[in-house]
C-alpha atoms as a PDB file:
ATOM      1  CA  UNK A   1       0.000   0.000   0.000  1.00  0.00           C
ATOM      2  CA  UNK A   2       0.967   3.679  -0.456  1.00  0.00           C
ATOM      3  CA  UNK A   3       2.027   5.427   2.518  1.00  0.00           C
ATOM      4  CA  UNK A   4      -0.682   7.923   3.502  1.00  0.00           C
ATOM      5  CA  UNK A   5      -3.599   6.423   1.735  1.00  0.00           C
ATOM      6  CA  UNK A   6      -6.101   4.450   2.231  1.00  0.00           C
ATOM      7  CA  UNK A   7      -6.995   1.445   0.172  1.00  0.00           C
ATOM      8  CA  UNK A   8     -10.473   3.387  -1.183  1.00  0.00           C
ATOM      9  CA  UNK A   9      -8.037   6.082  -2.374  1.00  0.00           C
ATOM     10  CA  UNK A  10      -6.185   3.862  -4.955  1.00  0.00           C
ATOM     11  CA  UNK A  11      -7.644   3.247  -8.517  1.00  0.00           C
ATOM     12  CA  UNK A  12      -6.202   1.563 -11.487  1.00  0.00           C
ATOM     13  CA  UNK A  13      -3.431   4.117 -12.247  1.00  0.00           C
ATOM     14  CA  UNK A  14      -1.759   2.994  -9.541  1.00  0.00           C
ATOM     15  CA  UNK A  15      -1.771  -0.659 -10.188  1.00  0.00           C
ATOM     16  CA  UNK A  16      -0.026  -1.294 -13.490  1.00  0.00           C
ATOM     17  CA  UNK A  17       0.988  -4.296 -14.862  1.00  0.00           C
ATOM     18  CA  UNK A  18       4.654  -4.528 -15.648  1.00  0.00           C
ATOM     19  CA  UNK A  19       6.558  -5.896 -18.344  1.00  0.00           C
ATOM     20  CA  UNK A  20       9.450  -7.400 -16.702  1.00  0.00           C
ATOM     21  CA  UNK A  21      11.063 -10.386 -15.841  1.00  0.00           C
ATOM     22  CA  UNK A  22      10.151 -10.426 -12.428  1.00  0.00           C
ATOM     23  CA  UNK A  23       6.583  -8.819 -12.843  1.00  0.00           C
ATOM     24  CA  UNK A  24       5.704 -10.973 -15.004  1.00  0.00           C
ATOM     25  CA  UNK A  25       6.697 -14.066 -12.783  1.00  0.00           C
ATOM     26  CA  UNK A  26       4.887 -12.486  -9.684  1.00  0.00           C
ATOM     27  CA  UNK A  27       2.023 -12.389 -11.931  1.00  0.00           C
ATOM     28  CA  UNK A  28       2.149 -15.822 -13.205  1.00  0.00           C
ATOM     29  CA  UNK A  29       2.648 -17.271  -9.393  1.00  0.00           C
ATOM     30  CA  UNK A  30      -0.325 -15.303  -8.058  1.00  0.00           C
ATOM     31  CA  UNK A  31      -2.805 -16.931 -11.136  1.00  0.00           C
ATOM     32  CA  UNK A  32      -1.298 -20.116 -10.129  1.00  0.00           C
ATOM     33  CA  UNK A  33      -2.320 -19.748  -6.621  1.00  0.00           C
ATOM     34  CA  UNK A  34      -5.428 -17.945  -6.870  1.00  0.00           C
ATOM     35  CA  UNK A  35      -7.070 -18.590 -10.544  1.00  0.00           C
ATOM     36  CA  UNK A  36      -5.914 -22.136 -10.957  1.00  0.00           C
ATOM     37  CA  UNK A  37      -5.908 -23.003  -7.149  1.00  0.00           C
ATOM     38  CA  UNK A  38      -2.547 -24.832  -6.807  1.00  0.00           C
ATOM     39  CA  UNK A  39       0.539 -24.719  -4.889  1.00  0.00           C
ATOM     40  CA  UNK A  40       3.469 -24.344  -7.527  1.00  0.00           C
ATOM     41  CA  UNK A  41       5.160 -27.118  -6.142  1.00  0.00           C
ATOM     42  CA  UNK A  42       1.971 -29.561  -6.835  1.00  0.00           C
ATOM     43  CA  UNK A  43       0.975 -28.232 -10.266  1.00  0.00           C
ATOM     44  CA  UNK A  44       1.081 -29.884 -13.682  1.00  0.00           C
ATOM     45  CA  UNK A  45       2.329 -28.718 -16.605  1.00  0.00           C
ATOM     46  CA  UNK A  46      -1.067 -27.700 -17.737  1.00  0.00           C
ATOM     47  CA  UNK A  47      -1.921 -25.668 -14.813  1.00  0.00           C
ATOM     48  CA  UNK A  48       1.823 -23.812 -15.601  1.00  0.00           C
ATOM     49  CA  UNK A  49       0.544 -23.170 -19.256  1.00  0.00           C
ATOM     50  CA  UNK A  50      -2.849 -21.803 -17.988  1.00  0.00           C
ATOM     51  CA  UNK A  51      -1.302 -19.736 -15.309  1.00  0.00           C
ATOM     52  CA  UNK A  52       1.208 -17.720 -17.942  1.00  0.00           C
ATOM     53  CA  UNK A  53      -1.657 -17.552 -20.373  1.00  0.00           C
ATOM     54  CA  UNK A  54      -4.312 -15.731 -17.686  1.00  0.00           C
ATOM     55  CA  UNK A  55      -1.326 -13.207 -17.275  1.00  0.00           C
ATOM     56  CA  UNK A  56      -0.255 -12.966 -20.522  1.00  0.00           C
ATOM     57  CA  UNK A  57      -3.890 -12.529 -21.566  1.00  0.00           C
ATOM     58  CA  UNK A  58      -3.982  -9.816 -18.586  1.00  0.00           C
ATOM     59  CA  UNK A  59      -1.220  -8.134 -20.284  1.00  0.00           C
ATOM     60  CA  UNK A  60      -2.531  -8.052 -23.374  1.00  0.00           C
ATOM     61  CA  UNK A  61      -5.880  -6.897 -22.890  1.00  0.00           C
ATOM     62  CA  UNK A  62      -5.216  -3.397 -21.189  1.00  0.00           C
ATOM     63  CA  UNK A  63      -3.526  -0.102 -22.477  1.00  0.00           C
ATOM     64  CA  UNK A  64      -5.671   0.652 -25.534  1.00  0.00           C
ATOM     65  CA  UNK A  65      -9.152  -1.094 -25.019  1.00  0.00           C
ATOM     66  CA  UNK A  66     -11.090   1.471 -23.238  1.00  0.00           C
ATOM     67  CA  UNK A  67      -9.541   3.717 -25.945  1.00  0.00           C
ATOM     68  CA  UNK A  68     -10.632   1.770 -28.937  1.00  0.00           C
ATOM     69  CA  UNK A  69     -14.080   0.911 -27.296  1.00  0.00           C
ATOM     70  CA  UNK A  70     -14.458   4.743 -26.783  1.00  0.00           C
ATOM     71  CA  UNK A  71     -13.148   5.454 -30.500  1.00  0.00           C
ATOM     72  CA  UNK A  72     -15.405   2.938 -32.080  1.00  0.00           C
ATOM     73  CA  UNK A  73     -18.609   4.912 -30.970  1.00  0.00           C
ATOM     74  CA  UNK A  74     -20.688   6.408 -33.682  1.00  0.00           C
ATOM     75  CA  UNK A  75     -22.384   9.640 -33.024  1.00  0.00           C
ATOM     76  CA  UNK A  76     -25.158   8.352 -32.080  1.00  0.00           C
ATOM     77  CA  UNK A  77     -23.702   6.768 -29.221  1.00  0.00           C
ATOM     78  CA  UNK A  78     -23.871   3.111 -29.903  1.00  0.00           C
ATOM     79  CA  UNK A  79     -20.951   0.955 -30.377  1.00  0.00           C
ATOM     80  CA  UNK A  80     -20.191   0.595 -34.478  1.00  0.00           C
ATOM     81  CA  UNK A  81     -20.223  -3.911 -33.378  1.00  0.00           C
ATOM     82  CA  UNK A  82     -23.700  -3.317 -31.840  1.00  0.00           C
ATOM     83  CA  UNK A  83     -26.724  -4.649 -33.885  1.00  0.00           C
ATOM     84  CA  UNK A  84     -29.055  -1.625 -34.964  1.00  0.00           C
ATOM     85  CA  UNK A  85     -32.263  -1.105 -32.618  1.00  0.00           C
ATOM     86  CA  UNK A  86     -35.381  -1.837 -34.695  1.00  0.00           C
END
């Protein structure tokens, strides 16, 4: 936690998902843990493999989807993928 704050005063700017090595790992570890429910030293190779891909997944799903969700409004304010209201 930050000093000086409270948990209610943190929001997603302050949690970023990093790119290295070692981030990376931490992630992987805690989806091994607590998505896939195993200790590290009991899980199969599969569980490894789903692990990595939940954080690599995590990884590559943030930094520019709000952005093209927001940019792929039309003016009328429905989303251009959305089926037309009849």
């Amino acid at each position: 936690m930050l000093p000086g704050r409270q948990a209610k005063d943190i929001n997603a700017d302050d949690v970023a998902l990093g790119s290295d090595a070692a981030a990376i790992r931490r992630s992987f570890v805690e989806k091994l843990f607590f998505e896939v429910a195993k200790f590290p030293g009991v899980a199969t190779r599969n569980d490894h493999y789903l692990a990595l891909a939940r954080a690599v997944r995590d990884r590559s799903s943030t930094g520019g989807s709000a952005r093209r969700a927001l940019s792929s409004r039309s003016s009328t304010g429905r989303s251009s993928t959305s089926p037309p209201s009849t």
